[in-house]
N, C-alpha and C. Protein backbone atom coordinates (compact mmCIF):
# COMPACT_ATOMS: atom_id res chain seq x y z
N UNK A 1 0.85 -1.19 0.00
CA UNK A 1 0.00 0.00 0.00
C UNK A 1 0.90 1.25 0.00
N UNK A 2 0.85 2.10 -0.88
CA UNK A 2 1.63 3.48 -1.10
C UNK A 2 0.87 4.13 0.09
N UNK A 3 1.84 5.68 0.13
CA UNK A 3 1.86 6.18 1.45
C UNK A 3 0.24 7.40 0.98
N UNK A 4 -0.06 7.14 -0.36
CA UNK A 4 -0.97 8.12 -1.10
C UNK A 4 -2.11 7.65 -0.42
N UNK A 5 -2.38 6.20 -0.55
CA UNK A 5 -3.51 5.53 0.05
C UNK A 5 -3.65 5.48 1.33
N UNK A 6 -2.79 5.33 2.01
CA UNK A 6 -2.14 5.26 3.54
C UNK A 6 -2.93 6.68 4.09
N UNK A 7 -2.50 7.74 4.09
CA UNK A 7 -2.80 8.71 4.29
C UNK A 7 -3.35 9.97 3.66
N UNK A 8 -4.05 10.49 4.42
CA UNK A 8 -5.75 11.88 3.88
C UNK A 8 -4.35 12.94 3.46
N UNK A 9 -4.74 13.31 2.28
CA UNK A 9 -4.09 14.33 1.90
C UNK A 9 -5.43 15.80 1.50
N UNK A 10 -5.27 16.53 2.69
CA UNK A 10 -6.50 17.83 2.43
C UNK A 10 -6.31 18.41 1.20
N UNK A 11 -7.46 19.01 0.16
CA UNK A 11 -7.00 19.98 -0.65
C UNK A 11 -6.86 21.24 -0.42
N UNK A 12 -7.01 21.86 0.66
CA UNK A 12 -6.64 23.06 1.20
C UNK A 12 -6.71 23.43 3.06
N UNK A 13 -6.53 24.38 3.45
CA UNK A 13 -6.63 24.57 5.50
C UNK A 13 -7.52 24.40 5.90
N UNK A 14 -8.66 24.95 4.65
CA UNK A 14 -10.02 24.46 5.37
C UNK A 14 -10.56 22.97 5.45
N UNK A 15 -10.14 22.32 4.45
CA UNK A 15 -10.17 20.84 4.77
C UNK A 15 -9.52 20.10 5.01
N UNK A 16 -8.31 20.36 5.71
CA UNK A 16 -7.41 19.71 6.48
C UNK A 16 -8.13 20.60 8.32
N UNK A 17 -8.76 21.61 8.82
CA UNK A 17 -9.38 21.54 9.82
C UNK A 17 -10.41 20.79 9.78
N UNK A 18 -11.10 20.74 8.99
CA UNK A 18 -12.29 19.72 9.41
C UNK A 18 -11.84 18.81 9.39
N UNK A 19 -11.42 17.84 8.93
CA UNK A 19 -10.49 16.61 9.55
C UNK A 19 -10.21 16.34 10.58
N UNK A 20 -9.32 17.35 11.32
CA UNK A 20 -8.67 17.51 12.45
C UNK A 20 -9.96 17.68 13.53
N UNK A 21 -11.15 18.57 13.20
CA UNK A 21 -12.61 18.94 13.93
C UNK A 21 -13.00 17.42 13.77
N UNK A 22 -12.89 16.69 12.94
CA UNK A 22 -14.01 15.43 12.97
C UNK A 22 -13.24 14.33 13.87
N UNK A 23 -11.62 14.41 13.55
CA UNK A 23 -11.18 13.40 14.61
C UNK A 23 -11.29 13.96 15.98
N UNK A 24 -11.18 15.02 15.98
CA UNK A 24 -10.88 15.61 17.83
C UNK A 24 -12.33 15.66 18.38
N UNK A 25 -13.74 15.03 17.74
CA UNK A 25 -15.15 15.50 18.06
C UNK A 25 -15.08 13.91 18.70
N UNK A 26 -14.55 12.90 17.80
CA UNK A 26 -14.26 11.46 18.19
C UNK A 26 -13.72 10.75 19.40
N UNK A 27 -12.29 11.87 19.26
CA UNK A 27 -11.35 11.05 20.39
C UNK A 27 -12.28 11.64 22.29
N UNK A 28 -12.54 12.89 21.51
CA UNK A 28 -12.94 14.14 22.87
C UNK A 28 -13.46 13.81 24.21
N UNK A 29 -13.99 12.32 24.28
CA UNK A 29 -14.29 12.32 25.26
C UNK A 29 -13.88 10.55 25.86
N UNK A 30 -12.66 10.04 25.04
CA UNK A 30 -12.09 9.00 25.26
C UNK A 30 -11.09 9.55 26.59
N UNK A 31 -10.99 7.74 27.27
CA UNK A 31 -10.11 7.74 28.32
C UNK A 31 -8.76 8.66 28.49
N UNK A 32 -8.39 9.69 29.24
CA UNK A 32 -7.09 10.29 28.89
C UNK A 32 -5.70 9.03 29.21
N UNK A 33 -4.70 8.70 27.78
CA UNK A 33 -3.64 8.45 28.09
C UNK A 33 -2.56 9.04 27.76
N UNK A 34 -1.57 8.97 27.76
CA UNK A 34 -0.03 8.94 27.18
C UNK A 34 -0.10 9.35 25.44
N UNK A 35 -0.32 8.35 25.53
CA UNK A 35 -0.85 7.75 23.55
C UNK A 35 -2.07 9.35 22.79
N UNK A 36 -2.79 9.02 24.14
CA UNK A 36 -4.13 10.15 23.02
C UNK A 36 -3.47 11.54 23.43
N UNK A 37 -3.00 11.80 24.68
CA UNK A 37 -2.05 13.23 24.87
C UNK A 37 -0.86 13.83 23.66
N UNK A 38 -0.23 12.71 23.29
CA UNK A 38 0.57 12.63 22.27
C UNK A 38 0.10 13.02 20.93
N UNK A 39 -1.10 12.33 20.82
CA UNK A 39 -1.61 12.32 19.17
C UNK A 39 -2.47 13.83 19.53
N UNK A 40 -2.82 14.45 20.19
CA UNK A 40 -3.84 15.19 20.33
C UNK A 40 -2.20 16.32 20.45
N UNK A 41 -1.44 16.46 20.96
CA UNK A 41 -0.35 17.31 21.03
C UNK A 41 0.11 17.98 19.51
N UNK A 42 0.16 16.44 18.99
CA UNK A 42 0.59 16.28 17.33
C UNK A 42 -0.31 16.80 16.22
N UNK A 43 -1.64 16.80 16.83
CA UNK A 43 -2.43 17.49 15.82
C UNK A 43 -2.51 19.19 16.13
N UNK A 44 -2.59 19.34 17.29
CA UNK A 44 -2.55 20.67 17.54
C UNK A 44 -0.64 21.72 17.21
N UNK A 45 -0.17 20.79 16.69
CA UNK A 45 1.35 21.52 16.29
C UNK A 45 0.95 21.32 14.78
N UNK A 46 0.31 20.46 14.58
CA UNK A 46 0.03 20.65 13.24
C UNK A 46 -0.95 21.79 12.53
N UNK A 47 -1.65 22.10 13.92
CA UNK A 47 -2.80 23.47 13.53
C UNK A 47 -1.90 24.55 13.31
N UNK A 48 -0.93 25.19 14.68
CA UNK A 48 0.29 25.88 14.13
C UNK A 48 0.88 25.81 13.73
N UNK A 49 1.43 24.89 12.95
CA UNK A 49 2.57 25.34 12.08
C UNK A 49 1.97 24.61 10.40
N UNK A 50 2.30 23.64 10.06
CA UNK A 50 1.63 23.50 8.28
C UNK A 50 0.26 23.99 8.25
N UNK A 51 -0.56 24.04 8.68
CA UNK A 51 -1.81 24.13 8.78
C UNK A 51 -2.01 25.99 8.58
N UNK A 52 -1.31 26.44 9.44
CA UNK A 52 -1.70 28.27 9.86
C UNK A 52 -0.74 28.83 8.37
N UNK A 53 0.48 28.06 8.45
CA UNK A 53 1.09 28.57 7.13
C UNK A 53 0.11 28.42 5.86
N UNK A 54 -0.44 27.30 5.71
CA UNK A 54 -1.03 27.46 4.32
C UNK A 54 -2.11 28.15 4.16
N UNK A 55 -3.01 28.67 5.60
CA UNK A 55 -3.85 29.86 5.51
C UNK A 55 -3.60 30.94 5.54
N UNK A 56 -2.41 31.28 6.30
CA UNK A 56 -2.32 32.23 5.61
C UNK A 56 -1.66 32.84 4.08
N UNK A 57 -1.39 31.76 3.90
CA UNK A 57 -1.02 31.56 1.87
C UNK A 57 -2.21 31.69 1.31
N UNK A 58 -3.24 31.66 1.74
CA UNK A 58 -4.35 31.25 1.47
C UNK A 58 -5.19 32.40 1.49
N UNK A 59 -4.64 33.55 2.55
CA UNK A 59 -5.24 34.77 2.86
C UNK A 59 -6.41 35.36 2.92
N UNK A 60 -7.40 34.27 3.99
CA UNK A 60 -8.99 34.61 4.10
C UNK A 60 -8.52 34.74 5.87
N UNK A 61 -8.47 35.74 6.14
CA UNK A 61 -8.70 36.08 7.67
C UNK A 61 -9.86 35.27 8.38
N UNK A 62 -10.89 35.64 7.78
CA UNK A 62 -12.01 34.32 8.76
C UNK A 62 -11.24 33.35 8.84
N UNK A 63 -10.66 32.73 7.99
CA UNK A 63 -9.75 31.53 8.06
C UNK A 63 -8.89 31.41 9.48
N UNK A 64 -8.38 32.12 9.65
CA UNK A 64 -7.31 32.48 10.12
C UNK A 64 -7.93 32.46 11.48
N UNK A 65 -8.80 33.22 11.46
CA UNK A 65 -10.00 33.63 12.93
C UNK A 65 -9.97 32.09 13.53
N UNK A 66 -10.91 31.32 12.39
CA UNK A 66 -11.03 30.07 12.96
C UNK A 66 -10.09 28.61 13.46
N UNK A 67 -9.15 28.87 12.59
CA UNK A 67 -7.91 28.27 13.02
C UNK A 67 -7.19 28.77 14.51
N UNK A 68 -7.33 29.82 15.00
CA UNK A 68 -7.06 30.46 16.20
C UNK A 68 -8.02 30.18 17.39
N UNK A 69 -9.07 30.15 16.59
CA UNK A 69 -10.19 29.53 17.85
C UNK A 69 -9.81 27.83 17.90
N UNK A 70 -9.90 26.97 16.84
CA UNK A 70 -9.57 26.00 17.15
C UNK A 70 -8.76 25.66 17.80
N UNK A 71 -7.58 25.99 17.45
CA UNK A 71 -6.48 25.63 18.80
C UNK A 71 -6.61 26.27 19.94
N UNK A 72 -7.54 26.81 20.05
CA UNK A 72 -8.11 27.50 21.67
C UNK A 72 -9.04 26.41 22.14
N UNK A 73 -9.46 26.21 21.46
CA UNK A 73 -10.43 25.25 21.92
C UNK A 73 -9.30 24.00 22.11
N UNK A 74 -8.79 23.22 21.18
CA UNK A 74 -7.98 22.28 21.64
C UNK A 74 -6.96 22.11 23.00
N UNK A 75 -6.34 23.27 23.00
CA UNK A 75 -5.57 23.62 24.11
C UNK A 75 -6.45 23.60 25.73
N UNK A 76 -7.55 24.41 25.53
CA UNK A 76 -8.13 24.21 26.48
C UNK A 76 -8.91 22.65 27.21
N UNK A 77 -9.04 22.17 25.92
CA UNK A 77 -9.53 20.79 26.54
C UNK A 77 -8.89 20.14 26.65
N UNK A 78 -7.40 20.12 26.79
CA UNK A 78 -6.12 19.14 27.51
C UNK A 78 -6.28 19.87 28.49
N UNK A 79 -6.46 21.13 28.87
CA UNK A 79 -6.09 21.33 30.32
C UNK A 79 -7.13 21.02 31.32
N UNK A 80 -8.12 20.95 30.53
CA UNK A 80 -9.74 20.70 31.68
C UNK A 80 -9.52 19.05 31.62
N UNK A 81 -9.22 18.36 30.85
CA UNK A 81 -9.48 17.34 30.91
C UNK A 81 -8.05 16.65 31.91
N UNK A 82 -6.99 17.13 31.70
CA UNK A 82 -6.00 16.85 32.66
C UNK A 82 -5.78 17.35 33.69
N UNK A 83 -6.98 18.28 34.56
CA UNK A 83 -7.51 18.28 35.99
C UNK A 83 -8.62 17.70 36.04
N UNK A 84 -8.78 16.44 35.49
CA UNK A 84 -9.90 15.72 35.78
C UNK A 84 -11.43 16.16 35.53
N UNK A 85 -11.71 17.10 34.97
CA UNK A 85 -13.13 17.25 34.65
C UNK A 85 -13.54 16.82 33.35
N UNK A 86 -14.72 16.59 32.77
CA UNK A 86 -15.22 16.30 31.97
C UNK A 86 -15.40 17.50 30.89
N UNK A 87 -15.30 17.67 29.63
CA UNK A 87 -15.66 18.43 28.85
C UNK A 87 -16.93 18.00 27.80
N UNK A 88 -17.69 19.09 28.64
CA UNK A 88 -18.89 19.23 27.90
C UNK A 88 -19.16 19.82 27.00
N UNK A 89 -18.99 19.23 25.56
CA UNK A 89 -19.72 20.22 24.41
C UNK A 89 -18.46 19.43 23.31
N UNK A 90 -18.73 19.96 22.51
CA UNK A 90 -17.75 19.34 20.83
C UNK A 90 -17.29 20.79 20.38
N UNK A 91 -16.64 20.35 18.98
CA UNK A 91 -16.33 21.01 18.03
C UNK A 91 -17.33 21.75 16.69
N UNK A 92 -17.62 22.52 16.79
CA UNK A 92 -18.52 22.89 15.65
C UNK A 92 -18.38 23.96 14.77
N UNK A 93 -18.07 23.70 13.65
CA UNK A 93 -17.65 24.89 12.44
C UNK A 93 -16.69 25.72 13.33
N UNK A 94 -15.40 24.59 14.18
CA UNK A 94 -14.38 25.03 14.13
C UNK A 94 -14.27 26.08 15.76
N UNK A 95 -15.53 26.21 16.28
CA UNK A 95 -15.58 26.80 17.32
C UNK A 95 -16.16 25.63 18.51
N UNK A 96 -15.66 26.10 19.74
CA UNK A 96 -16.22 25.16 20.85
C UNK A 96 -18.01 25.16 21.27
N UNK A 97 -18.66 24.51 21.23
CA UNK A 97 -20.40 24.94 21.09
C UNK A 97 -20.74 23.32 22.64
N UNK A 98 -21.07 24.20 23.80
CA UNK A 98 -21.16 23.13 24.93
C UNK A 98 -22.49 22.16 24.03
N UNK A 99 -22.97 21.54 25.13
CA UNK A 99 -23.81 20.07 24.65
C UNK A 99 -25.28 20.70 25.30
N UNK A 100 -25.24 21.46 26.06
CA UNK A 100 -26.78 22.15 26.85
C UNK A 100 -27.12 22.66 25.58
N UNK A 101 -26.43 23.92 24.74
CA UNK A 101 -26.49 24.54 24.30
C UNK A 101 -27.19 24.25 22.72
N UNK A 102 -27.00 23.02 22.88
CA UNK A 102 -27.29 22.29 21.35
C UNK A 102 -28.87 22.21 21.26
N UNK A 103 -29.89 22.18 20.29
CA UNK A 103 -31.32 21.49 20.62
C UNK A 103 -31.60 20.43 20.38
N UNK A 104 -32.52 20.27 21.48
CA UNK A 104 -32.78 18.73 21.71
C UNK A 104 -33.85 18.46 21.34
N UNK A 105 -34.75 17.09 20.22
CA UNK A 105 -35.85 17.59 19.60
C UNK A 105 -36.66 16.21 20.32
N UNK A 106 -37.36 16.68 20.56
CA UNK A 106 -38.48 15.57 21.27
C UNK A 106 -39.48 14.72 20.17
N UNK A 107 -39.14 13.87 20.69
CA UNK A 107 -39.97 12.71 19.64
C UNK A 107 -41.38 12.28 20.21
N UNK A 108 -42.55 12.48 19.98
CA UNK A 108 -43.46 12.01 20.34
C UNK A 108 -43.79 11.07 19.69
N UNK A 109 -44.01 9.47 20.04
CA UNK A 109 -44.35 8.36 19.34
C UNK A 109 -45.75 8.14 19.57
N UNK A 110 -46.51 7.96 18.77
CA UNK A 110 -48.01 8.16 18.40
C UNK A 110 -48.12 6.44 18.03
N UNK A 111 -48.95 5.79 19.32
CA UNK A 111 -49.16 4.24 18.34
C UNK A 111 -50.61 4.43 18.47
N UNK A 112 -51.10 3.72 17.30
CA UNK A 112 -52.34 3.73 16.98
C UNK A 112 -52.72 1.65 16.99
N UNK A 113 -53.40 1.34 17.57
CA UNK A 113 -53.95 0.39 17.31
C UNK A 113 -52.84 -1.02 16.72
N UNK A 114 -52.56 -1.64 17.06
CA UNK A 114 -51.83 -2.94 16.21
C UNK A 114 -50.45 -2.07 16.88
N UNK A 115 -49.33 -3.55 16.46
CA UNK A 115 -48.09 -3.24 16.79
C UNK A 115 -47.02 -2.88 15.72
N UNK A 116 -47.53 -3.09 14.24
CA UNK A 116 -46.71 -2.52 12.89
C UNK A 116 -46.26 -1.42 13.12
N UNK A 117 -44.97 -0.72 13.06
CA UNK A 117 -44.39 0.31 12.93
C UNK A 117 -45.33 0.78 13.84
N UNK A 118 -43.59 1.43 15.25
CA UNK A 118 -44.68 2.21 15.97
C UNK A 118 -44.90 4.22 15.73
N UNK A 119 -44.68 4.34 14.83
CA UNK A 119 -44.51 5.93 14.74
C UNK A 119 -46.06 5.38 13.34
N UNK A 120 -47.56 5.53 13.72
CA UNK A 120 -48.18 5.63 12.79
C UNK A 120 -48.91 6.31 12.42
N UNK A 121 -49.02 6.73 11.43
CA UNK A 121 -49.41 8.05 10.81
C UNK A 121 -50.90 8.21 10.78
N UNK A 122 -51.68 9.34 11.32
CA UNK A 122 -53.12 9.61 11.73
C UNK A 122 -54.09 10.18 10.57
N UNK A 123 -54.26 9.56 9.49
CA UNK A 123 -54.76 10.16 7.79
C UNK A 123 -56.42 9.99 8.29
């Protein structure tokens, strides 16, 4: 297997952060070790340095905005999480967005008569 297949090559900063947003939404609330401190270290040197260089090659300041929040956000959740608290909330379009904050949509299940599919429709 070539190293092409092996590994995500982004076509630009903005999709090499979402990458980085979709794995760190994954790992975010796995056991802290050694191993995920490391890889989570490694991605966040990767936000500053290849990552910030090619945005700003790239020269969209929002860009730039959000890449700065991200590693704010990253940084901060090694430190909450390595005094032992839990971090509540994910990654979203690159900014930190808690889990209260999100909406929560209530399902009302309506059964009508018989046990076929229980969500049934009242015509």
């Amino acid at each position: 297997m070539s190293n092409s297949e092996r590994y995500y090559t982004p076509q630009n900063s903005k999709d090499a952060m979402r990458q980085i947003e979709m794995l760190f939404n994954k790992y975010k609330d796995a056991p802290l070790t050694q191993e995920l401190v490391d890889y989570h270290q490694n991605l966040v040197n990767r936000l500053k340095t290849d990552i910030m260089q090619a945005a700003k090659q790239e020269g969209i300041p929002a860009r730039l905005e959000n890449l700065n929040s991200m590693i704010n956000v990253m940084t901060r959740w090694l430190q909450i999480r390595l005094s032992g608290k839990p971090f509540n909330g994910e990654m979203s379009h690159f900014k930190y967005v808690n889990e209260q904050a999100k909406p929560t949509f209530k399902r009302h299940v309506h059964k009508i008569k018989g046990n076929g599919g229980h969500r049934a429709s009242r015509h």
